[in-house]
PDB file of N, CA and C in Angstrom:
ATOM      1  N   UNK A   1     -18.606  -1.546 -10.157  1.00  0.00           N
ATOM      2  CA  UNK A   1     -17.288  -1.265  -9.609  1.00  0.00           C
ATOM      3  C   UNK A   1     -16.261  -2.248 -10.173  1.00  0.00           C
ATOM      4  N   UNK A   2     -16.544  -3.176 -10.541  1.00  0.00           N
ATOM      5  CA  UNK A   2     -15.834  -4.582 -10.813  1.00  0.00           C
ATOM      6  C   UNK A   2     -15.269  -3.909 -12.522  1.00  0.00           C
ATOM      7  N   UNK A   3     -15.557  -3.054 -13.585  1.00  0.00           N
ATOM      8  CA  UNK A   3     -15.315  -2.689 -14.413  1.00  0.00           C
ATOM      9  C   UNK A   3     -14.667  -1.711 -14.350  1.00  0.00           C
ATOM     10  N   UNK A   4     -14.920  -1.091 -13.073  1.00  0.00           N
ATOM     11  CA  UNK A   4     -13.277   0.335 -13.124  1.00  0.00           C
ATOM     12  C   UNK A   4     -12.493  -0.360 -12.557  1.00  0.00           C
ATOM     13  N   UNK A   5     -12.494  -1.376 -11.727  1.00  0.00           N
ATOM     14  CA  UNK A   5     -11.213  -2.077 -11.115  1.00  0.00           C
ATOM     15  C   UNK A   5     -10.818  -2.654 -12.433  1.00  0.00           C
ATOM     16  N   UNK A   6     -11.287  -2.932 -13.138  1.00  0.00           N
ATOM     17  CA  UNK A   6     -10.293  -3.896 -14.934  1.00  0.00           C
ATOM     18  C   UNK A   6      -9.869  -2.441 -15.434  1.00  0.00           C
ATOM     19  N   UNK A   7     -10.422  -1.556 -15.136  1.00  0.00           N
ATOM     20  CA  UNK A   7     -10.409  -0.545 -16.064  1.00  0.00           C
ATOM     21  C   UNK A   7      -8.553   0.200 -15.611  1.00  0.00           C
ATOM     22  N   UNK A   8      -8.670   0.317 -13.761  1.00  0.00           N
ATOM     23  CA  UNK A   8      -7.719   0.789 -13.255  1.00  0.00           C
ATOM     24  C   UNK A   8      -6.400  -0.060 -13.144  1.00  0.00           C
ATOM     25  N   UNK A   9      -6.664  -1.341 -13.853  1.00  0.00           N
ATOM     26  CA  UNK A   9      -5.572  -2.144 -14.301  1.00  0.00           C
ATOM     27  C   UNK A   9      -4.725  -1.635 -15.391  1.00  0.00           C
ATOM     28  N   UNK A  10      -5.060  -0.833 -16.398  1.00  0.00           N
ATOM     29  CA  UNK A  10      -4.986  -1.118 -17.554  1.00  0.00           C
ATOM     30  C   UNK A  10      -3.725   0.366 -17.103  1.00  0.00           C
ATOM     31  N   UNK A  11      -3.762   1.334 -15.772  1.00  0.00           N
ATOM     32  CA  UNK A  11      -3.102   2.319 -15.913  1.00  0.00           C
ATOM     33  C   UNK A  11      -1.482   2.218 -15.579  1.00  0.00           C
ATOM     34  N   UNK A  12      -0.832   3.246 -16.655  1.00  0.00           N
ATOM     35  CA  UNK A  12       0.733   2.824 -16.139  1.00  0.00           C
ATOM     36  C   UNK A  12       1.105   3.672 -14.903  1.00  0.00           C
ATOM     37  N   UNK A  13       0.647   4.547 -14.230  1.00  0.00           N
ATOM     38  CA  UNK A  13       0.814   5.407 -13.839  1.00  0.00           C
ATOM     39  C   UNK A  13       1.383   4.039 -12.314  1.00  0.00           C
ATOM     40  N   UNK A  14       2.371   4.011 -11.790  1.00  0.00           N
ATOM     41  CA  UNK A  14       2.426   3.225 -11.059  1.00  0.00           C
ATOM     42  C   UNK A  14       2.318   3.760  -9.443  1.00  0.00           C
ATOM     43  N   UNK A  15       2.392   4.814  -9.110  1.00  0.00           N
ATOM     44  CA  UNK A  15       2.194   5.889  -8.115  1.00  0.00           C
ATOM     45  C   UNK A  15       0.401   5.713  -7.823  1.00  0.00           C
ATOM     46  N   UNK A  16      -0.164   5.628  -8.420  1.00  0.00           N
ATOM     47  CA  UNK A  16      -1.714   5.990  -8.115  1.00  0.00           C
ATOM     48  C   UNK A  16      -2.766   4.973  -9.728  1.00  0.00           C
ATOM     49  N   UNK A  17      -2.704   4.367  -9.710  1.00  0.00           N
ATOM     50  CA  UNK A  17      -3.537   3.393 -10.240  1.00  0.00           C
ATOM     51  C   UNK A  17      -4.865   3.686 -10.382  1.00  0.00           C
ATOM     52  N   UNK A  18      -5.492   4.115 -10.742  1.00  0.00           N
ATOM     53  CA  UNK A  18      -7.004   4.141 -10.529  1.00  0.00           C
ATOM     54  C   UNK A  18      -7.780   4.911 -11.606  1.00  0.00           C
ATOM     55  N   UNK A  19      -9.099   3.086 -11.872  1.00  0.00           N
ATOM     56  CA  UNK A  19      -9.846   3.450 -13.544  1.00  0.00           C
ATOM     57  C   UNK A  19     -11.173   4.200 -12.987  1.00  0.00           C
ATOM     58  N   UNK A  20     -11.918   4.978 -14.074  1.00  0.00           N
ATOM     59  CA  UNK A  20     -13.567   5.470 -13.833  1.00  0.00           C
ATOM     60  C   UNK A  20     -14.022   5.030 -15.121  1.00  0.00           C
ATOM     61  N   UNK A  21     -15.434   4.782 -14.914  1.00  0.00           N
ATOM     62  CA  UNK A  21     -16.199   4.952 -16.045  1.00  0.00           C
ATOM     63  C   UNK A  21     -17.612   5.473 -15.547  1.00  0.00           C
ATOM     64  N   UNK A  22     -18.134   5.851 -16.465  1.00  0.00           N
ATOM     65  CA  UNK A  22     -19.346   6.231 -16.381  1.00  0.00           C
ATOM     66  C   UNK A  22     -20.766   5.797 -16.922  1.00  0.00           C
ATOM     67  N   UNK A  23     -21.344   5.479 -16.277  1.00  0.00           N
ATOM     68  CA  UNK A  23     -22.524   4.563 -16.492  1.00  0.00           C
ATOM     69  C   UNK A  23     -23.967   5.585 -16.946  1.00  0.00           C
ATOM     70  N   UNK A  24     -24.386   5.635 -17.652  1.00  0.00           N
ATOM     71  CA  UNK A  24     -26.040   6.173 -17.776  1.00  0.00           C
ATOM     72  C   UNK A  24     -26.683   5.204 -18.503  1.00  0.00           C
ATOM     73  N   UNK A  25     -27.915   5.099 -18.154  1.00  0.00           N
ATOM     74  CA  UNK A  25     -29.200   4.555 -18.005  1.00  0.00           C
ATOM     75  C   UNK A  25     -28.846   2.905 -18.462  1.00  0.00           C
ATOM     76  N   UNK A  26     -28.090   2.637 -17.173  1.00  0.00           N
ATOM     77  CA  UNK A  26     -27.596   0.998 -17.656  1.00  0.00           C
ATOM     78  C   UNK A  26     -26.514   0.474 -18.107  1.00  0.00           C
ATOM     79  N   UNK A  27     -25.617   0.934 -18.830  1.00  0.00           N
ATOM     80  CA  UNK A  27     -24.843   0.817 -19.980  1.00  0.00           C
ATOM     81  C   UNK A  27     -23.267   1.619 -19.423  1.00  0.00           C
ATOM     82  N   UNK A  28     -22.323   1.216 -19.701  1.00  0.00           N
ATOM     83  CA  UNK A  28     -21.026   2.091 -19.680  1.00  0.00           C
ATOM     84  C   UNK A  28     -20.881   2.440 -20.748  1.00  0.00           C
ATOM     85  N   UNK A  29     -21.126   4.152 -20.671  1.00  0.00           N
ATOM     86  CA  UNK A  29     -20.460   4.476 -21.918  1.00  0.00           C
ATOM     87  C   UNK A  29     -19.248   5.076 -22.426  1.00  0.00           C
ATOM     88  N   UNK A  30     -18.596   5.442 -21.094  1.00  0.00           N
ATOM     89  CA  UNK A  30     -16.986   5.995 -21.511  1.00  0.00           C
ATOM     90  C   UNK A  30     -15.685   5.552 -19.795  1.00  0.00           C
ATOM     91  N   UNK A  31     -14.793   5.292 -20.068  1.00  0.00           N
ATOM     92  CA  UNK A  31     -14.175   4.875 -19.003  1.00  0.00           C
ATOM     93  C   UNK A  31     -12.898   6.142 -19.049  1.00  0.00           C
ATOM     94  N   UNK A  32     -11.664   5.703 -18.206  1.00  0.00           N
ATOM     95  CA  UNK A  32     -10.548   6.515 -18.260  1.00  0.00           C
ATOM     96  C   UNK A  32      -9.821   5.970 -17.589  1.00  0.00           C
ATOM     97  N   UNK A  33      -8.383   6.295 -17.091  1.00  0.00           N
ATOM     98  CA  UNK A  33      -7.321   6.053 -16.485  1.00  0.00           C
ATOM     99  C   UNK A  33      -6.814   7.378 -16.226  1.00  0.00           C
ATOM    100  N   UNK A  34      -5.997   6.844 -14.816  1.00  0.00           N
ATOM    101  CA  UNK A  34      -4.973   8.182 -14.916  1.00  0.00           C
ATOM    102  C   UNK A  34      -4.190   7.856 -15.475  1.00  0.00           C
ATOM    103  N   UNK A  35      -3.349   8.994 -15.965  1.00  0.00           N
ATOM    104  CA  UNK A  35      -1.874   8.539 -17.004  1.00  0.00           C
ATOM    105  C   UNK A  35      -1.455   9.925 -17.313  1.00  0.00           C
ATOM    106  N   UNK A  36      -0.317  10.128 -17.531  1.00  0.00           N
ATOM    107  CA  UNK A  36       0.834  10.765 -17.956  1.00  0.00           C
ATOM    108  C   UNK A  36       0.530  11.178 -19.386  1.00  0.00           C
ATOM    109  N   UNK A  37      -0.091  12.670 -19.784  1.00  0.00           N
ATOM    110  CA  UNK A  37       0.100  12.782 -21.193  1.00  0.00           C
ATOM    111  C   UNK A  37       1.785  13.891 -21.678  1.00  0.00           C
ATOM    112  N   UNK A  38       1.976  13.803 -22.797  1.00  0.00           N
ATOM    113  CA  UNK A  38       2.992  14.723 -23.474  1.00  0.00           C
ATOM    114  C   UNK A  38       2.415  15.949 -24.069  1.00  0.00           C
ATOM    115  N   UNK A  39       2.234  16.863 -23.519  1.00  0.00           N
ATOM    116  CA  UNK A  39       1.914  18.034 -23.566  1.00  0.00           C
ATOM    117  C   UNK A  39       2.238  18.174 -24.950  1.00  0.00           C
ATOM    118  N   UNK A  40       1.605  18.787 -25.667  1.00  0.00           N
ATOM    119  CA  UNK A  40       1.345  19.173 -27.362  1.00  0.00           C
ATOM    120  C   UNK A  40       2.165  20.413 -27.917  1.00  0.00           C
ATOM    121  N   UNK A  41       2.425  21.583 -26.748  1.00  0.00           N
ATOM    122  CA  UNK A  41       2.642  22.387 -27.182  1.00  0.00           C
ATOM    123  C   UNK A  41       4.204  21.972 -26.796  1.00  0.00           C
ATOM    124  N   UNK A  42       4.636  21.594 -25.650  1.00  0.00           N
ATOM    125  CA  UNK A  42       5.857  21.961 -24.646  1.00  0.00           C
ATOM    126  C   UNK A  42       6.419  20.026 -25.449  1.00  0.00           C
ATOM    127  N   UNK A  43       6.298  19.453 -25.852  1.00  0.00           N
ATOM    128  CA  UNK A  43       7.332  18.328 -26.364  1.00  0.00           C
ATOM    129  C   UNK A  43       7.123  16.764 -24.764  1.00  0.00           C
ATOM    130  N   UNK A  44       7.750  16.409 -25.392  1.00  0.00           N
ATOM    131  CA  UNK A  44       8.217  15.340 -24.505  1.00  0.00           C
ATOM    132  C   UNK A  44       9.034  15.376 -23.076  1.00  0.00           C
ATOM    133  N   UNK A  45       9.393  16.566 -23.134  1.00  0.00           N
ATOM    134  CA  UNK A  45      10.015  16.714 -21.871  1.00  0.00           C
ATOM    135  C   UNK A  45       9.133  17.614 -20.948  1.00  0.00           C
ATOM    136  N   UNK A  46       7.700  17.086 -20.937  1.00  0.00           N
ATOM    137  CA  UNK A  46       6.961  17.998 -20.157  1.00  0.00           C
ATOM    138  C   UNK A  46       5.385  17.188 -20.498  1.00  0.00           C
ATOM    139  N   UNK A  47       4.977  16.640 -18.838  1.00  0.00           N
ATOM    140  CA  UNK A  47       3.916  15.676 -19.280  1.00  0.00           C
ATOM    141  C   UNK A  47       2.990  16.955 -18.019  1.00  0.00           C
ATOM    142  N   UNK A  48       1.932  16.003 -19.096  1.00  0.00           N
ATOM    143  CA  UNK A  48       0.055  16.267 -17.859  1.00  0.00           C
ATOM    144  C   UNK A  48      -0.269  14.871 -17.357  1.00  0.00           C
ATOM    145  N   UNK A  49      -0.604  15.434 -15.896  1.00  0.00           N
ATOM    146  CA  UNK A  49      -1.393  14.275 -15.495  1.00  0.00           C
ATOM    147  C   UNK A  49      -2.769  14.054 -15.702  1.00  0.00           C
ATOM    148  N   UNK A  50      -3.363  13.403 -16.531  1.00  0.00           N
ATOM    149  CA  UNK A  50      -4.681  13.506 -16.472  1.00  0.00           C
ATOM    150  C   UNK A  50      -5.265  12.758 -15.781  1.00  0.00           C
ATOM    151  N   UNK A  51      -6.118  12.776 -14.779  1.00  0.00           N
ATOM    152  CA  UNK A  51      -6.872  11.977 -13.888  1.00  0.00           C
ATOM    153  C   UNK A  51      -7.851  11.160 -14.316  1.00  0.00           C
ATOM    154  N   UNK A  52      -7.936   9.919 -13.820  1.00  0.00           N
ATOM    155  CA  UNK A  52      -9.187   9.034 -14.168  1.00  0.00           C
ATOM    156  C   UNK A  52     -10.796   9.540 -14.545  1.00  0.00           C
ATOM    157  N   UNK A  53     -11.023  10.577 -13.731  1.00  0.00           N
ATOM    158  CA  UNK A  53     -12.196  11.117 -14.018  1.00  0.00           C
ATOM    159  C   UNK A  53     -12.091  11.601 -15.130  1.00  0.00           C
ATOM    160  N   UNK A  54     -11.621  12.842 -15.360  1.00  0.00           N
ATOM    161  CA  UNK A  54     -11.224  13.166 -16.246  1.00  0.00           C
ATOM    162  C   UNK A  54     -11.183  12.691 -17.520  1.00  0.00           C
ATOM    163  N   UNK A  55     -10.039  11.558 -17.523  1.00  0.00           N
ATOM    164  CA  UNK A  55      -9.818  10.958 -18.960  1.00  0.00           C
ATOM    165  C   UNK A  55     -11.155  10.399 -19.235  1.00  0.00           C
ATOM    166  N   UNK A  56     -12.387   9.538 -18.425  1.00  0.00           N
ATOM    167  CA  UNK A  56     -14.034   9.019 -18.735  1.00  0.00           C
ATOM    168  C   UNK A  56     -14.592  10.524 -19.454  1.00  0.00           C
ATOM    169  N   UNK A  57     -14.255  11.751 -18.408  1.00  0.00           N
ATOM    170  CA  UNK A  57     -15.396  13.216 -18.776  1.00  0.00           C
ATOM    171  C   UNK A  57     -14.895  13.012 -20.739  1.00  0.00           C
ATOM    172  N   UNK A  58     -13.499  13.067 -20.775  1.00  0.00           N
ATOM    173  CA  UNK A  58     -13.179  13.557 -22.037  1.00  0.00           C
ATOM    174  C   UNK A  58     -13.454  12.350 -23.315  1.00  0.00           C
ATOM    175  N   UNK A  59     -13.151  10.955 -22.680  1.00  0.00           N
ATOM    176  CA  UNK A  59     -13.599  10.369 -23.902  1.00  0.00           C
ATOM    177  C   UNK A  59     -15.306  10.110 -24.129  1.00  0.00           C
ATOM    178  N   UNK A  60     -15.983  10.860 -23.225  1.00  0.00           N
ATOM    179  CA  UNK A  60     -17.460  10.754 -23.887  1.00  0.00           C
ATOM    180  C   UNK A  60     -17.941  12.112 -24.515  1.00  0.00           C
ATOM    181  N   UNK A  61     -16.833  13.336 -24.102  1.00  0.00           N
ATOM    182  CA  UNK A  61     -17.390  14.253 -24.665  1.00  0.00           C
ATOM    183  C   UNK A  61     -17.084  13.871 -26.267  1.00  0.00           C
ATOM    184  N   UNK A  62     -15.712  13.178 -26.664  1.00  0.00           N
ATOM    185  CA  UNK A  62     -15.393  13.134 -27.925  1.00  0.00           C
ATOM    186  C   UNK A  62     -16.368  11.894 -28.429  1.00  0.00           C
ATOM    187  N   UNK A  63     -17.526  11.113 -27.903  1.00  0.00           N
ATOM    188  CA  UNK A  63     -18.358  10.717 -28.510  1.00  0.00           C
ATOM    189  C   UNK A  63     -19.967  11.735 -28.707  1.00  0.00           C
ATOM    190  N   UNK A  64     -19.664  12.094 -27.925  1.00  0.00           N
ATOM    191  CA  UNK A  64     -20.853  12.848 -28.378  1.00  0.00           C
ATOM    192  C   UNK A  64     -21.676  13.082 -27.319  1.00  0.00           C
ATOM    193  N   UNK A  65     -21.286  12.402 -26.273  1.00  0.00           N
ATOM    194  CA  UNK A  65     -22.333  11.943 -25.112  1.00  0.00           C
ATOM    195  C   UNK A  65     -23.148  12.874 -23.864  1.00  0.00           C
ATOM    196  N   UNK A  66     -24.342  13.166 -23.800  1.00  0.00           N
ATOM    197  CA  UNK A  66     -24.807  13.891 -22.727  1.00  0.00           C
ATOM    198  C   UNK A  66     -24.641  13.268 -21.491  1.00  0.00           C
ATOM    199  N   UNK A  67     -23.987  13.398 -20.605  1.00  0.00           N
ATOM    200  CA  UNK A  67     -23.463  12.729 -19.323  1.00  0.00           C
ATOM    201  C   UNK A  67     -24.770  12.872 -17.805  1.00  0.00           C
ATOM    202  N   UNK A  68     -25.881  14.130 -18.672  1.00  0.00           N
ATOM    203  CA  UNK A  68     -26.454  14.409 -17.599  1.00  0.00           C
ATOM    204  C   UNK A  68     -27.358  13.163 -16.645  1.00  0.00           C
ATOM    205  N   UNK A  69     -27.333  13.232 -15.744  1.00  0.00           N
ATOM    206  CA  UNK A  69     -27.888  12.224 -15.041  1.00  0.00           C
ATOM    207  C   UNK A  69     -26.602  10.727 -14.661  1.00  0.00           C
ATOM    208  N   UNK A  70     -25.838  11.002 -15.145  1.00  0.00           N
ATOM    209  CA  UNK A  70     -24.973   9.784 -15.611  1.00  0.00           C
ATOM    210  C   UNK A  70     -24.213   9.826 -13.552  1.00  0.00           C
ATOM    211  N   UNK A  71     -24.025   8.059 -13.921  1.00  0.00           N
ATOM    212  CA  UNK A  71     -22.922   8.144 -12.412  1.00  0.00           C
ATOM    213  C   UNK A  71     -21.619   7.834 -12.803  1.00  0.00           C
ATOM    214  N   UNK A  72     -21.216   8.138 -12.078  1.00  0.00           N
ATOM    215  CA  UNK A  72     -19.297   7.536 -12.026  1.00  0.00           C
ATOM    216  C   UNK A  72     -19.061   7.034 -10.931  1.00  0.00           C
ATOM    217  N   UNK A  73     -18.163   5.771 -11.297  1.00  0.00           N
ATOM    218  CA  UNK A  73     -17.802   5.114 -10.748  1.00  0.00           C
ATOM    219  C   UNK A  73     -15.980   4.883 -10.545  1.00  0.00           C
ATOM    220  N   UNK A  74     -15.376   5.136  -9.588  1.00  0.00           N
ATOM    221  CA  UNK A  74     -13.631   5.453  -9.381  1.00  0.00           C
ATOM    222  C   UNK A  74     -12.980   4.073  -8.640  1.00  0.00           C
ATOM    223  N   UNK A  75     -12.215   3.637  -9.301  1.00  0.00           N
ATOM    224  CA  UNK A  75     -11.284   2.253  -8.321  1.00  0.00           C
ATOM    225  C   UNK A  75     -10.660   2.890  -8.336  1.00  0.00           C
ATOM    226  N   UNK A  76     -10.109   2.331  -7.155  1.00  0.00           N
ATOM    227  CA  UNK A  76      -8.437   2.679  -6.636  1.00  0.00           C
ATOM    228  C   UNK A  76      -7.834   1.544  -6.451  1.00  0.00           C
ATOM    229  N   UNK A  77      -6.594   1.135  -7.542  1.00  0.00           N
ATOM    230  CA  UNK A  77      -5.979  -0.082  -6.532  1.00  0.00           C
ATOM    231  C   UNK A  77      -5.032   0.197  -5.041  1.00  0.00           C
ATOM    232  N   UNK A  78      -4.904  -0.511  -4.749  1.00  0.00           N
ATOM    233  CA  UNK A  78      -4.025  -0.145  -3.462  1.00  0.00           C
ATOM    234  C   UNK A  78      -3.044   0.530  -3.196  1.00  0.00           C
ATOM    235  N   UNK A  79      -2.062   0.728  -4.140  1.00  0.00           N
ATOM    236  CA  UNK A  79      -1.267   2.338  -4.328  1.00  0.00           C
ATOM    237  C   UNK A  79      -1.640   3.536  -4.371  1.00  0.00           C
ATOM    238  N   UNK A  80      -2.570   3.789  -4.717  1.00  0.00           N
ATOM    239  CA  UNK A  80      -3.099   4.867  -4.405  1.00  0.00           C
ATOM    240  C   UNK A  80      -3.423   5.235  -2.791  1.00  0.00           C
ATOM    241  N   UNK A  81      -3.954   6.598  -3.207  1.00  0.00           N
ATOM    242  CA  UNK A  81      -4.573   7.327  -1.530  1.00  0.00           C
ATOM    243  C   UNK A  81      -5.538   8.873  -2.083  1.00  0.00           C
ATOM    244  N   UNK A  82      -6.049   7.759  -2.768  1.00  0.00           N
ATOM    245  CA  UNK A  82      -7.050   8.827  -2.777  1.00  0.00           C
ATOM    246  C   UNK A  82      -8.609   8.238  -2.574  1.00  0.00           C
ATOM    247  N   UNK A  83      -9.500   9.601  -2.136  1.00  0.00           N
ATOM    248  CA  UNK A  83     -10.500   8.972  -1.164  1.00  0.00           C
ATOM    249  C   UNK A  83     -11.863  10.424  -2.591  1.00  0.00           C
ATOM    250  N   UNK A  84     -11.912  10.530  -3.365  1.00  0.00           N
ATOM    251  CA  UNK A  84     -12.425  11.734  -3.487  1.00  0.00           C
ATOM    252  C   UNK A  84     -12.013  12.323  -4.523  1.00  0.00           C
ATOM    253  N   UNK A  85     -12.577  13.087  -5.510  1.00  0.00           N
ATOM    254  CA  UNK A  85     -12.520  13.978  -7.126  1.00  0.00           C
ATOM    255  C   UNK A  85     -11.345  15.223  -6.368  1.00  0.00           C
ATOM    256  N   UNK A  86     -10.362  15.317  -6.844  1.00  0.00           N
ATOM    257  CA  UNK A  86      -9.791  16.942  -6.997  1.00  0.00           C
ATOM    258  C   UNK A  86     -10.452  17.560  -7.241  1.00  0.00           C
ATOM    259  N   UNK A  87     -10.134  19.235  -7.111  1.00  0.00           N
ATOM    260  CA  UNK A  87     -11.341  19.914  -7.362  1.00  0.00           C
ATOM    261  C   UNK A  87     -11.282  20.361  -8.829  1.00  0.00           C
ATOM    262  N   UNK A  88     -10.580  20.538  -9.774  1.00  0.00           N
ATOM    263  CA  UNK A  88     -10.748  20.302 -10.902  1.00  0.00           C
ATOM    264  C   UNK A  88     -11.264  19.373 -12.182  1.00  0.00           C
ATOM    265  N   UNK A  89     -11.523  17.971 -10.893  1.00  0.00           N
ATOM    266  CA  UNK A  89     -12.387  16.968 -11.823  1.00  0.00           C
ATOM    267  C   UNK A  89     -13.761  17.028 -10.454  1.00  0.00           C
ATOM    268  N   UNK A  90     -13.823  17.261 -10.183  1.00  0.00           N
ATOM    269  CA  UNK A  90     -15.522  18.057  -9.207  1.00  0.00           C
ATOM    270  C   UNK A  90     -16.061  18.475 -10.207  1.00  0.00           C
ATOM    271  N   UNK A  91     -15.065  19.877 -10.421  1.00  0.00           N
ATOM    272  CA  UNK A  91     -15.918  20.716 -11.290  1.00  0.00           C
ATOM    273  C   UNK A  91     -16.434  20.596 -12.683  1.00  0.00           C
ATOM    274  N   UNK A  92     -15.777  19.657 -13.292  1.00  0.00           N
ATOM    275  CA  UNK A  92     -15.636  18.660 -14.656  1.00  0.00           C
ATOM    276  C   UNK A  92     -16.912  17.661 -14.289  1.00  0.00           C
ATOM    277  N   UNK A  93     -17.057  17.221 -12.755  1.00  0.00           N
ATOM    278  CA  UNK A  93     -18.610  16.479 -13.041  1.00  0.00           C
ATOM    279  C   UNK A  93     -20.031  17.295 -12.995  1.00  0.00           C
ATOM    280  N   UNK A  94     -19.423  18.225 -12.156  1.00  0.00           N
ATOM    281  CA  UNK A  94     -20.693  19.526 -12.061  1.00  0.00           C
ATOM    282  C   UNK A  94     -20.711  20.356 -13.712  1.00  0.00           C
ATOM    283  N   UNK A  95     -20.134  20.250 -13.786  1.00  0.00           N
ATOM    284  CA  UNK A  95     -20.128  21.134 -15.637  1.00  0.00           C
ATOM    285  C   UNK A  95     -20.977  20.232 -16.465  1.00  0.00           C
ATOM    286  N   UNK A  96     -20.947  18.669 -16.074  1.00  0.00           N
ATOM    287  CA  UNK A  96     -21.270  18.084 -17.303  1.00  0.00           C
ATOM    288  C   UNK A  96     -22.265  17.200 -16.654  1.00  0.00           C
ATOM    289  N   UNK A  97     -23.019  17.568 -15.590  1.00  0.00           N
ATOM    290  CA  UNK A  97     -23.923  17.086 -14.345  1.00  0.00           C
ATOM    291  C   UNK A  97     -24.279  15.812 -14.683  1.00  0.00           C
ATOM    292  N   UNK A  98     -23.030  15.289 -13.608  1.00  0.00           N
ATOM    293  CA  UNK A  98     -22.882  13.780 -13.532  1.00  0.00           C
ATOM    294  C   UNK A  98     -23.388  13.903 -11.925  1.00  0.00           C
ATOM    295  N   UNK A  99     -24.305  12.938 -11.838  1.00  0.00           N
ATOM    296  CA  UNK A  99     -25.234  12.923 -10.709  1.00  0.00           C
ATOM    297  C   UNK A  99     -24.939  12.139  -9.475  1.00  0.00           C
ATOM    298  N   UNK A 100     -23.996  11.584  -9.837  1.00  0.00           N
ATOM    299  CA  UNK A 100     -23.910  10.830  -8.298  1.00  0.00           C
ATOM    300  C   UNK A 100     -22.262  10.128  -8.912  1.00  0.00           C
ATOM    301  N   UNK A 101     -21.367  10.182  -8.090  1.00  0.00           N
ATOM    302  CA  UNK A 101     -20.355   9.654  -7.959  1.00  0.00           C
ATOM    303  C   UNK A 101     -19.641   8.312  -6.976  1.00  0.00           C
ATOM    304  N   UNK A 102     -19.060   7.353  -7.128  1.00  0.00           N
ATOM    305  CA  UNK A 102     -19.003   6.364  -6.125  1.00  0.00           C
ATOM    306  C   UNK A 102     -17.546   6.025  -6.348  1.00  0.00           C
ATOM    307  N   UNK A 103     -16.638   6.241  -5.144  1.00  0.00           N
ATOM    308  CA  UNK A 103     -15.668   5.950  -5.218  1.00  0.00           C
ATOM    309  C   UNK A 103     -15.314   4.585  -4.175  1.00  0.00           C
ATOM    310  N   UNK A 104     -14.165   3.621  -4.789  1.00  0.00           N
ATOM    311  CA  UNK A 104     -13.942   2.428  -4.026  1.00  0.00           C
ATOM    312  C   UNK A 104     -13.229   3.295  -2.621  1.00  0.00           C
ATOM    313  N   UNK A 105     -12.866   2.325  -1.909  1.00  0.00           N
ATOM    314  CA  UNK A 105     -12.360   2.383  -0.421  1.00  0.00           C
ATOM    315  C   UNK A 105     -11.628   1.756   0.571  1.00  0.00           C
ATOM    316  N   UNK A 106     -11.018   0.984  -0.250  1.00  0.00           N
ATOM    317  CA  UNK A 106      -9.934  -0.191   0.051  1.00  0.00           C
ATOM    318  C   UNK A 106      -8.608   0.090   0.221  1.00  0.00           C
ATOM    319  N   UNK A 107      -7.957  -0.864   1.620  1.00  0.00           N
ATOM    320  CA  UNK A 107      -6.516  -0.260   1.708  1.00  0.00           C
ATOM    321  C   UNK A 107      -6.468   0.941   2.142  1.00  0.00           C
ATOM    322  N   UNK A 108      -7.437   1.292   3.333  1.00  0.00           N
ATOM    323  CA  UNK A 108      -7.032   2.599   4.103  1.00  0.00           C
ATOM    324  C   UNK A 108      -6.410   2.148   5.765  1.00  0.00           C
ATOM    325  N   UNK A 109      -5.829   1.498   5.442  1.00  0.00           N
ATOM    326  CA  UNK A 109      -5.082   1.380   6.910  1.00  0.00           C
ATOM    327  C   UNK A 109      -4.222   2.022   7.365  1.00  0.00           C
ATOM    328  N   UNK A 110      -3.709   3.089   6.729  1.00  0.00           N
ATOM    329  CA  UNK A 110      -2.444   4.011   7.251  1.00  0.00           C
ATOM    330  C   UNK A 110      -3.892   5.412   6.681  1.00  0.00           C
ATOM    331  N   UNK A 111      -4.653   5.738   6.912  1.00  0.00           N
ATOM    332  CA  UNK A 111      -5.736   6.403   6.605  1.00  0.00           C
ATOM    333  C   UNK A 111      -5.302   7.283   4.871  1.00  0.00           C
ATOM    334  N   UNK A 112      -5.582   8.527   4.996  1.00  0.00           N
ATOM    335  CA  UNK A 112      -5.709   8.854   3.435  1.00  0.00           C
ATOM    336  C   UNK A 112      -4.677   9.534   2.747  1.00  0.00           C
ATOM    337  N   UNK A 113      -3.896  10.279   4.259  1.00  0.00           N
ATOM    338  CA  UNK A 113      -2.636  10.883   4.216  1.00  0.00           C
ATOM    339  C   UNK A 113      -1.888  10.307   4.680  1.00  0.00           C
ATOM    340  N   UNK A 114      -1.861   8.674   4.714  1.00  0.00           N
ATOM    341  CA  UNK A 114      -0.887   7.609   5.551  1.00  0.00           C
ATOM    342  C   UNK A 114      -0.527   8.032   7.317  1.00  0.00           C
ATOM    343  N   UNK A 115      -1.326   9.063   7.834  1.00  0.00           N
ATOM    344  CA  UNK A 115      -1.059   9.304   8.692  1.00  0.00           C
ATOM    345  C   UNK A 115      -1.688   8.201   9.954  1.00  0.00           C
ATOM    346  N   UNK A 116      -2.007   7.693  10.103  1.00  0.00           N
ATOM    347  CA  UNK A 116      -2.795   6.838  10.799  1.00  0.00           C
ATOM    348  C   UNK A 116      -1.998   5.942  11.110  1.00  0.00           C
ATOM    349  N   UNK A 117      -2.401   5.433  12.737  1.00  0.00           N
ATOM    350  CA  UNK A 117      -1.332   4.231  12.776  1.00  0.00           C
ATOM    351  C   UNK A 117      -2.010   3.275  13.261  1.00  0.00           C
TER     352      UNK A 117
END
């Protein structure tokens, strides 16, 4: 966990902060950030958010990497509020059967929808 928290440093996204990487048999072999991309087709005036999970799924597919069995691991720094994969990076770990997921849990005192008092 101590390596997606360096990892979720590194993001500009200042709204929601938070690094993953993914670990199999020992070893990290691909990490991510969330961050703001510039859409390829639509220019600069039109970004994607790509999610932390996400950005780890995609830079190991571009190594080459079989993820099966693999865990992930998600920080959140304290700006954030998230507790849990969207369901579009769920389905991004089930596609590429990543076996167990562990997300941090810090800084829930106003709970997950700040609703809590």
């Amino acid at each position: 966990m101590k390596a997606a928290k360096e990892v979720a440093a590194g993001s500009k996204v200042w709204e929601f902060k938070l690094g993953a990487i993914i670990v199999l048999k020992g070893k990290v072999v691909a990490s991510g950030v969330n961050e703001y991309r510039t859409h390829p087709k639509f220019g600069s005036g039109y970004h994607n958010r790509l999610h932390a999970e996400g950005g780890a799924i995609y830079n190991s597919v571009r190594q080459g990497i079989d993820l099966e069995g693999a865990t992930l691991y998600v920080y959140r720094l304290p700006t954030g509020r998230t507790a849990k994969p969207c369901l579009s990076c769920e389905q991004m770990l089930r596609d590429h059967k990543i076996r167990r997921v562990v997300f941090s849990a810090i800084g829930y005192e106003h709970g997950i929808d700040g609703s809590a008092t």
